[in-house]
Protein backbone atom coordinates (compact mmCIF):
# COMPACT_ATOMS: atom_id res chain seq x y z
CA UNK A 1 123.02 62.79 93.06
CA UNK A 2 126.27 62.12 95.19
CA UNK A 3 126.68 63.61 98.16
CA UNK A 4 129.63 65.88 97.41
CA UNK A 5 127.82 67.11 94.20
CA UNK A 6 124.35 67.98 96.43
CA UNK A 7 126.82 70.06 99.06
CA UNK A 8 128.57 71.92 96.12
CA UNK A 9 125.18 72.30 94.35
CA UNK A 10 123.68 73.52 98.33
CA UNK A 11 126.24 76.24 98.61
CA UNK A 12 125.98 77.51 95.03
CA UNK A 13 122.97 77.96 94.98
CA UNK A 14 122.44 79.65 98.77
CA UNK A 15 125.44 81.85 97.63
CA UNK A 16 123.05 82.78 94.96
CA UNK A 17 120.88 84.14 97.05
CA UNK A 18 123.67 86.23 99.36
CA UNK A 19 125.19 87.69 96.20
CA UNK A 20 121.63 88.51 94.84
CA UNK A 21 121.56 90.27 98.72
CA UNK A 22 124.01 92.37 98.99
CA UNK A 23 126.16 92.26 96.55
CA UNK A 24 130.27 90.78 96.58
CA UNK A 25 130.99 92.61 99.90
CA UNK A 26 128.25 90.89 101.86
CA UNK A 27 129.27 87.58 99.64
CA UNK A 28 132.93 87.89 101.57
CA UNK A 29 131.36 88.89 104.95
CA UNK A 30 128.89 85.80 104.75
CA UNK A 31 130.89 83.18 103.20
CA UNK A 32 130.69 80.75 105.99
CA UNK A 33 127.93 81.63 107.10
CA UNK A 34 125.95 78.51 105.40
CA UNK A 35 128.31 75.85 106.75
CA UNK A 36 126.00 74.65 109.41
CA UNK A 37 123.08 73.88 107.02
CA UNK A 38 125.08 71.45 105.07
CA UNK A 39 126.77 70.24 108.41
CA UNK A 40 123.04 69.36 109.08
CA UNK A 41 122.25 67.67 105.97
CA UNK A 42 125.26 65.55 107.07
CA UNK A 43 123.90 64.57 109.98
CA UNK A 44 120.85 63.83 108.69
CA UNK A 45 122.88 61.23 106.35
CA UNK A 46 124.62 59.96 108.70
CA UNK A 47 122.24 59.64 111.77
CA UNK A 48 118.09 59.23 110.40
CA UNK A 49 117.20 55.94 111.19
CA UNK A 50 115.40 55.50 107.79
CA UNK A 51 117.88 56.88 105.07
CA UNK A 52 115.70 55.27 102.49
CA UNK A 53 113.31 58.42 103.16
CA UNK A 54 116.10 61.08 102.72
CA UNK A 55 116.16 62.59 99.28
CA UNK A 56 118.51 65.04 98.16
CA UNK A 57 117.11 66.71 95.91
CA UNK A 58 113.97 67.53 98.21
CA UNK A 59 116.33 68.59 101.11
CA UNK A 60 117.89 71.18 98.92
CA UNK A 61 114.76 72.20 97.79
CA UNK A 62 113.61 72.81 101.52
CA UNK A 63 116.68 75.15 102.57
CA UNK A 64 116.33 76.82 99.07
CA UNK A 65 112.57 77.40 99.88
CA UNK A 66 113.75 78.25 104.20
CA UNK A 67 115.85 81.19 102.92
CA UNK A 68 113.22 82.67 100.93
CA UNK A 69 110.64 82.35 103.77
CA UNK A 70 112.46 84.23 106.40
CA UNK A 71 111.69 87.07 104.16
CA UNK A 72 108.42 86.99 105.04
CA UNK A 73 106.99 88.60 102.24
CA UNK A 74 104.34 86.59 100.76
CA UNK A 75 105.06 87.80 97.01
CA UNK A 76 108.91 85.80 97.53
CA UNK A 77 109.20 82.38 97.35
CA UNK A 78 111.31 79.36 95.70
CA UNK A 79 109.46 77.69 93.46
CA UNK A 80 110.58 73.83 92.56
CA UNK A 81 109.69 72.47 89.09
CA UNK A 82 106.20 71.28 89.22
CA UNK A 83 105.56 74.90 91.10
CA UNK A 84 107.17 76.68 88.36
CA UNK A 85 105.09 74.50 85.96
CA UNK A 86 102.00 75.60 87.74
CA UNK A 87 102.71 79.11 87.68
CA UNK A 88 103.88 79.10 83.95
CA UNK A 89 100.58 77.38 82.98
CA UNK A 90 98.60 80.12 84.91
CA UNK A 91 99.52 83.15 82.57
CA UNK A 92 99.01 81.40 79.33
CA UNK A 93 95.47 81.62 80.47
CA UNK A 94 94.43 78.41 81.18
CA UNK A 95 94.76 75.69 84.19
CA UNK A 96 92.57 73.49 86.15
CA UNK A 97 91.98 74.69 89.70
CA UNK A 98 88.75 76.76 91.07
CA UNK A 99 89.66 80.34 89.91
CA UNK A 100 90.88 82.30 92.49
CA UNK A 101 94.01 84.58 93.09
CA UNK A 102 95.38 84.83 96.53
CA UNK A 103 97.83 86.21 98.38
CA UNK A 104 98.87 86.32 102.45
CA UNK A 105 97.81 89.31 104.51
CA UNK A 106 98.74 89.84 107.77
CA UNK A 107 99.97 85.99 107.83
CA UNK A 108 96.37 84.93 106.54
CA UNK A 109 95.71 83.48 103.08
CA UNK A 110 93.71 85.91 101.69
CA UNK A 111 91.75 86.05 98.32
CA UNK A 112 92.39 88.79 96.14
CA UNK A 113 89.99 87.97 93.47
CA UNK A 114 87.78 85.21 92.27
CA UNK A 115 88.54 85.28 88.32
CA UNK A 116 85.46 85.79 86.28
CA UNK A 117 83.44 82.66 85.38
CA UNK A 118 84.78 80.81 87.43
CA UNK A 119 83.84 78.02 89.72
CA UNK A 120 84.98 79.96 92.36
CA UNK A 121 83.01 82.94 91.75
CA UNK A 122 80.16 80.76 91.21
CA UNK A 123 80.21 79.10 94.73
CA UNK A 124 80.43 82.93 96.28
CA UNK A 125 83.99 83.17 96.88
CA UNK A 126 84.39 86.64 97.40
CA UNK A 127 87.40 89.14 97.62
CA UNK A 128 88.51 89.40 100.91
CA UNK A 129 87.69 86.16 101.80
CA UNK A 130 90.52 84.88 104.19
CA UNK A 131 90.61 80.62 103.91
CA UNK A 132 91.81 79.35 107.24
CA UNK A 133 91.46 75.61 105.68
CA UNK A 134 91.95 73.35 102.72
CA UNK A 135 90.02 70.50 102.86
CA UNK A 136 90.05 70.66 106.65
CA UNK A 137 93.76 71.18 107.34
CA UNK A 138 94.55 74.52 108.77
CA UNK A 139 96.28 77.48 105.93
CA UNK A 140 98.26 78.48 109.32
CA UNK A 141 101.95 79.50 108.20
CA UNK A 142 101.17 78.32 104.39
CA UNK A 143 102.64 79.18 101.48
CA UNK A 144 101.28 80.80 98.16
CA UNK A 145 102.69 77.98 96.15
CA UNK A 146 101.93 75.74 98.91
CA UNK A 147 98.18 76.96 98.99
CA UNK A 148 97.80 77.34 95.10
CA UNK A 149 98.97 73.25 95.66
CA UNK A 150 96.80 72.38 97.51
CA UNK A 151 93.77 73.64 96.62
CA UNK A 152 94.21 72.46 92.31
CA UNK A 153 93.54 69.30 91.30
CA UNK A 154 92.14 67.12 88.92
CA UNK A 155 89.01 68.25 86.62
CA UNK A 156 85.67 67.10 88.03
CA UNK A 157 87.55 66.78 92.11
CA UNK A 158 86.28 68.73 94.89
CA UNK A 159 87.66 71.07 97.17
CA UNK A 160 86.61 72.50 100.48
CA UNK A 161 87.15 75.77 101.69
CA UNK A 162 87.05 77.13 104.76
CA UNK A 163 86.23 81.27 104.42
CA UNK A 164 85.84 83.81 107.15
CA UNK A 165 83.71 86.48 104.97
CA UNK A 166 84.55 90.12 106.20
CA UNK A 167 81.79 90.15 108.13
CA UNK A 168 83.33 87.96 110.02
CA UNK A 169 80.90 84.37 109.19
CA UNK A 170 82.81 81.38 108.54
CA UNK A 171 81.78 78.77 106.12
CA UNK A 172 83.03 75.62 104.07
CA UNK A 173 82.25 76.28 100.49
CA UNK A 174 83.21 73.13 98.65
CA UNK A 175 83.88 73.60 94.75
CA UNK A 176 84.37 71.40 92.16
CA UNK A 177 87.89 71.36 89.98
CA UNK A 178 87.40 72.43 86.46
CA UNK A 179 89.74 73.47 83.22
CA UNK A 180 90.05 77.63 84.18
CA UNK A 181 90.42 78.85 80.36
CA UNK A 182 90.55 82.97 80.89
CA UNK A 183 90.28 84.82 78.05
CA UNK A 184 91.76 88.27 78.85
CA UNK A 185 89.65 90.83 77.03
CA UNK A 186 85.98 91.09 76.62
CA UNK A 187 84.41 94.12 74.41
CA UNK A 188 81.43 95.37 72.98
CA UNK A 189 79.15 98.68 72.61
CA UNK A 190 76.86 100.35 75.19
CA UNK A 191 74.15 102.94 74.57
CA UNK A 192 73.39 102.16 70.94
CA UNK A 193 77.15 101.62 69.71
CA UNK A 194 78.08 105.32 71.31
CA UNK A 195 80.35 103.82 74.38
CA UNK A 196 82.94 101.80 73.84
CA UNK A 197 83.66 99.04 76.37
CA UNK A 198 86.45 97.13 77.03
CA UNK A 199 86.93 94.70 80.04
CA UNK A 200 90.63 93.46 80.93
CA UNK A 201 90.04 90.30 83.53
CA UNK A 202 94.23 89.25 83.35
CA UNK A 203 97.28 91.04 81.78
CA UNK A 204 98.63 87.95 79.74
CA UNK A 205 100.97 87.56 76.74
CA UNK A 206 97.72 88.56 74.34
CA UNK A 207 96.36 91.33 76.79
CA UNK A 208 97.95 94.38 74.70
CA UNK A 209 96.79 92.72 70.78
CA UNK A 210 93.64 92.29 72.32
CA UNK A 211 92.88 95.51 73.43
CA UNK A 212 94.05 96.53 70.42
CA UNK A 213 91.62 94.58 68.44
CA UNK A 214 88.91 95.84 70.44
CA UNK A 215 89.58 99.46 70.18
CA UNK A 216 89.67 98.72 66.31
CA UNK A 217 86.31 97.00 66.47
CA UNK A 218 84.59 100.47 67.40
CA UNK A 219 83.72 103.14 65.10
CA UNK A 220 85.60 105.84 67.56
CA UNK A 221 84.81 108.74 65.44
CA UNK A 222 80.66 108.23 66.51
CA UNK A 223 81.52 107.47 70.07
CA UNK A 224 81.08 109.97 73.28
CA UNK A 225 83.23 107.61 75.68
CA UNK A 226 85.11 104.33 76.63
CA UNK A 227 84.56 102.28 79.63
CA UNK A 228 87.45 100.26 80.67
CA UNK A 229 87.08 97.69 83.11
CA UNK A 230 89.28 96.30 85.72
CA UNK A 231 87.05 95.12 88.44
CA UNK A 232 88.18 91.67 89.44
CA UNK A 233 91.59 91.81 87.47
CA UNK A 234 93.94 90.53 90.05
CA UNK A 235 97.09 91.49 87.56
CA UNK A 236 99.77 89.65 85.37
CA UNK A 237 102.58 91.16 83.56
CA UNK A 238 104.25 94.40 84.17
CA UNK A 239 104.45 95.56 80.49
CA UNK A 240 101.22 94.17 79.48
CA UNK A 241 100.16 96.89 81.92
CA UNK A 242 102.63 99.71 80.21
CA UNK A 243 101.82 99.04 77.24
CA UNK A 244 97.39 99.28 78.11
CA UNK A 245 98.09 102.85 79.41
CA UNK A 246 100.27 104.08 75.83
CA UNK A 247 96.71 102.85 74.61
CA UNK A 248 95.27 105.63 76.55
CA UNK A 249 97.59 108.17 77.58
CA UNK A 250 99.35 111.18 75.22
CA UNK A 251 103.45 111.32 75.34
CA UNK A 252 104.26 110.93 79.29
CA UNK A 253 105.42 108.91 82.09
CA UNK A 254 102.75 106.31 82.77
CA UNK A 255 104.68 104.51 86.08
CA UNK A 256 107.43 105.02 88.32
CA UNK A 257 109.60 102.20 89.89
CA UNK A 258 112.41 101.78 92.28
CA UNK A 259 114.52 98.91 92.98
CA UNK A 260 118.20 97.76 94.38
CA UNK A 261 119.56 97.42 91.09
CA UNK A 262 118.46 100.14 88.93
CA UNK A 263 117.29 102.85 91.59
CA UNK A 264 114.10 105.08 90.33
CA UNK A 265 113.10 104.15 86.81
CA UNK A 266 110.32 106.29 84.66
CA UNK A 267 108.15 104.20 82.02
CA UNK A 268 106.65 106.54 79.18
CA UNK A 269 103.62 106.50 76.96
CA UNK A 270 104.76 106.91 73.21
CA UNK A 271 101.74 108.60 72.59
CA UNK A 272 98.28 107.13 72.39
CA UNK A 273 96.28 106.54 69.08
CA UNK A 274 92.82 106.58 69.17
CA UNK A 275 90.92 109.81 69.96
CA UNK A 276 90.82 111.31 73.46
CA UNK A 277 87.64 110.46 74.31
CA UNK A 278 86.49 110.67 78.11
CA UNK A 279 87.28 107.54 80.06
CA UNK A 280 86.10 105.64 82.70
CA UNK A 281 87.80 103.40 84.44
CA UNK A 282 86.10 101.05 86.82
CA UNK A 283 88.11 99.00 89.88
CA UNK A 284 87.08 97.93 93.26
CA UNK A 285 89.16 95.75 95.93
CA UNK A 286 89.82 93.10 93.44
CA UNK A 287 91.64 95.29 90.82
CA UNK A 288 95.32 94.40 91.79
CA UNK A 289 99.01 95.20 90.80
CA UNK A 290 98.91 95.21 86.77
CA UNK A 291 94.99 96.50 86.73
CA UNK A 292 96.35 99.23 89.62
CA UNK A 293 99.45 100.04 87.05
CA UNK A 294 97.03 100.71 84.31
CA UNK A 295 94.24 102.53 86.58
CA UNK A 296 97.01 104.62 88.22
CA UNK A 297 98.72 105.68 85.18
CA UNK A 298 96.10 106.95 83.48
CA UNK A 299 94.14 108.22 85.84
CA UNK A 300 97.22 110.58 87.05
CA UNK A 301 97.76 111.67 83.52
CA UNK A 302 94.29 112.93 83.55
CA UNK A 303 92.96 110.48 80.81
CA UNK A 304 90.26 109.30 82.80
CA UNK A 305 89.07 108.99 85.93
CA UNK A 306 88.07 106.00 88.15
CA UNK A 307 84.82 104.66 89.26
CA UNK A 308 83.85 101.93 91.70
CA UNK A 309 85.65 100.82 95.07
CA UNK A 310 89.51 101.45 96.39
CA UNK A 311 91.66 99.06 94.82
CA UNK A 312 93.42 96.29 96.30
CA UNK A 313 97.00 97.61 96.83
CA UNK A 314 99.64 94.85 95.67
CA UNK A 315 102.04 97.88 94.49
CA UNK A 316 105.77 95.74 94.62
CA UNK A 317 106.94 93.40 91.71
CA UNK A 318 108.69 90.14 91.60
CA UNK A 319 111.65 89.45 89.52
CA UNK A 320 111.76 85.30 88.15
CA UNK A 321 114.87 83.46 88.31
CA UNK A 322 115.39 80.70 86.71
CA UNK A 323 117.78 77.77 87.57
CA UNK A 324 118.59 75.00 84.86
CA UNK A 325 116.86 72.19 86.55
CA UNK A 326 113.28 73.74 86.13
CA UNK A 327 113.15 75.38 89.76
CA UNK A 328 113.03 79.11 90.14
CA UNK A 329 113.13 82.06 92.52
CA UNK A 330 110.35 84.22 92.71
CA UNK A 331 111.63 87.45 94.61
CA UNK A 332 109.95 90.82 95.13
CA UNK A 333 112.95 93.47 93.79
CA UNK A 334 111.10 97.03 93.50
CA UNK A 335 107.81 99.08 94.46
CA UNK A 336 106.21 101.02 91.58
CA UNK A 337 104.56 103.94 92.06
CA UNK A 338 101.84 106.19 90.27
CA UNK A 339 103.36 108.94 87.65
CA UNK A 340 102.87 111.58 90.83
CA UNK A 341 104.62 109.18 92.85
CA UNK A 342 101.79 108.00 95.10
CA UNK A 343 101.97 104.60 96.98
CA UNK A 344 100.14 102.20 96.04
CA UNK A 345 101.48 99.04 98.43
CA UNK A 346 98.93 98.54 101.21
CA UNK A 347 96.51 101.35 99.99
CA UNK A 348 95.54 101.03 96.51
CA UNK A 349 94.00 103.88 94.43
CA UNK A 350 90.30 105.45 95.81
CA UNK A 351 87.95 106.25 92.97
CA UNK A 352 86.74 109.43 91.99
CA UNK A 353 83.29 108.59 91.75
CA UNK A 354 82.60 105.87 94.64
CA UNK A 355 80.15 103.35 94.12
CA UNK A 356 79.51 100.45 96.69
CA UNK A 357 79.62 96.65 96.12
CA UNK A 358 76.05 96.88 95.45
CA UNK A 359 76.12 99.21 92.92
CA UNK A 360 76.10 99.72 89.01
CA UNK A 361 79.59 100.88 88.43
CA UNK A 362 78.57 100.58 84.51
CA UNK A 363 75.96 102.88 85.21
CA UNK A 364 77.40 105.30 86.87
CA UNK A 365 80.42 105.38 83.94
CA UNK A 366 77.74 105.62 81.14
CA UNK A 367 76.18 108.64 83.15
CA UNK A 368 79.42 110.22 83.80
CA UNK A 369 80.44 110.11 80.02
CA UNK A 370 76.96 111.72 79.37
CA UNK A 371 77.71 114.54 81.34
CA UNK A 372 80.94 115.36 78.96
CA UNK A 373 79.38 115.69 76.16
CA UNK A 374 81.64 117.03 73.60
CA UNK A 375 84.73 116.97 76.06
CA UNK A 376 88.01 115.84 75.08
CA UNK A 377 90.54 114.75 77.30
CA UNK A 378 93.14 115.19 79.29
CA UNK A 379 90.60 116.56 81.85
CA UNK A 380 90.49 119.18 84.17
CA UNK A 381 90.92 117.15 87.41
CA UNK A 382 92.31 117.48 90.59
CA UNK A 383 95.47 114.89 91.95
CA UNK A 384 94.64 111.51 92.21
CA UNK A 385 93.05 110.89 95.69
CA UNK A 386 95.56 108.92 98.36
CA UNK A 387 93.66 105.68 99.54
């Protein structure tokens, strides 16, 4: 790449991101405004001692990714090629890593989730869990591509972690690389064939069919309730989510978002098809974003109610753009909302029924259904508690 082309390519792209900003006003009010980066990268060509070690394409990378990172919102980043890749492979369902989903609280790489089955979970990575190292080097200032990097690797390597648990004990918990293969929906019957149970671990491109399958698996018409599941579902995609809750919910608005573009959006149920059984709903601080989407909407249409611990509370979205040589932005452009219009960003939903770490939320949900006996929904509820 010559150097004229990587300066045109530079601005381009960084006017990208102005226009994408604030719009063709703050284009003309910023248009020099990027001058001295590329003066820089001239510099840097014509000063570094080594120029064998420059390389253009990574230095456009870096001020793609710098831009980004003054956001400081750990849901926005650029993603380069082999990041994309990465994240691509992740929603079909199937990578090679450890199992976890993170995200940065507070500055500190934090673990939403470990996914079910998976290494991770196995070696007691817990939600919560804030890493402070990868293989001894400090998570300081990291990214979440950066992290997600850094801690996959080849099948059958190892990985050490360094967790401070929330109650406050640190410790190195080395686990070993494997193929993650996450199937998205697990079902079957509880108390003799007359509950219905459906757990969601991801929202993924089969999610909705699956869900569907499942619900046509069970003989409806001799069931008292459904269970759905959503402990330890970290998320996925936004109308995987909307389309769950038209599983569940009669005609109505099932989530509310607002964004720069589009202002305040409503997304409806078309009407549900299966019978109105009573639903419970499980989630606990490791039900995240697409699982909170799902919980939230029906739970405010009074389709169910929710049992277990308060939810995570990832309630923005991230819009992909994609650039012709494989790299992409990843930028957070909207909050959603419940139906009623509660927040859900940094609080997360609180259960009706509460039931600790410790406990049986599947218990509790079976003996809550028994106590409905004969009851239809929507049900007679009070607003869905603030966290």
């Amino acid at each position: 790449m010559s150097k004229r082309t990587l300066g045109i390519l530079f601005l381009a792209l960084l006017g990208v991101c102005a226009v994408g900003a604030g719009g063709s006003q703050q284009q003309a009010s910023t248009s020099g405004l990027f001058d001295p980066v590329y003066q820089i990268y001239q510099y840097v060509q014509s000063y570094f001692y080594k120029p064998e070690l420059i390389d253009d394409q990574q230095a456009l990378y870096g001020a793609m990714k710098g831009v980004v990172e003054q956001l400081d919102d750990p849901y926005s980043e650029f993603l380069d090629p082999e990041e994309k890749l990465e994240f691509d492979e992740s929603l079909e369902g199937e990578f090679t890593g450890v199992g976890i989903e993170i995200s940065i609280e507070e500055g500190i790489l934090t673990v939403v989730t470990p996914l079910v089955g998976t290494p991770a979970e196995a070696a007691g990575i817990r939600a919560g869990d804030q890493i402070l190292a990868i293989d001894g080097e400090s998570t300081e200032k990291i990214t979440l591509s950066g992290a997600s990097t850094r801690i996959r690797g080849e099948t059958g390597t190892a990985v050490v972690l360094t967790v401070r648990h929330e109650s406050g004990e640190v410790v190195d918990i080395s686990i070993v690389r494997s193929m993650i293969v996450i199937d998205p929906v697990e079902s079957k019957t509880l108390e003799d064939g007359t509950i219905g149970y459906i757990r969601i671990l991801r929202f993924e491109t089969d999610t909705v069919a699956e869900v569907d399958e499942a619900l046509a698996s069970f003989n409806l018409a001799a069931m008292k309730g459904l269970v759905l599941d959503l402990r330890n579902n970290p998320g996925g995609l936004m109308p995987a989510a909307i389309s769950v809750c038209g599983r569940f919910v009669d005609e109505g608005v099932v989530l509310l978002v607002r964004d720069r573009l589009s202002g305040d959006k409503k997304y409806y149920s078309k009407g549900n098809r299966i019978p109105n059984l009573p639903l419970a709903i499980l989630i606990n601080r490791g039900s995240a974003s697409a699982a909170e989407i799902t919980a939230g909407g029906i739970r405010d249409n009074r389709m169910g109610i929710l049992i277990g611990e308060t939810s995570f509370g990832k309630g923005v979205y991230q819009q992909m753009i994609d650039f012709p040589d494989g790299s992409a932005l990843k930028i957070t452009a909207g909050e959603y909302f419940t139906p009623s219009g509660q927040v859900v960003q940094e609080v997360g939903l609180t259960p009706d029924i509460v039931v600790p770490e410790d406990g049986d939320p599947i218990a509790a949900a079976v003996q809550w259904i028994g106590t409905q006996a004969g009851a239809t929904v929507p049900l007679d509820l009070p607003p869905l508690k603030e966290g």
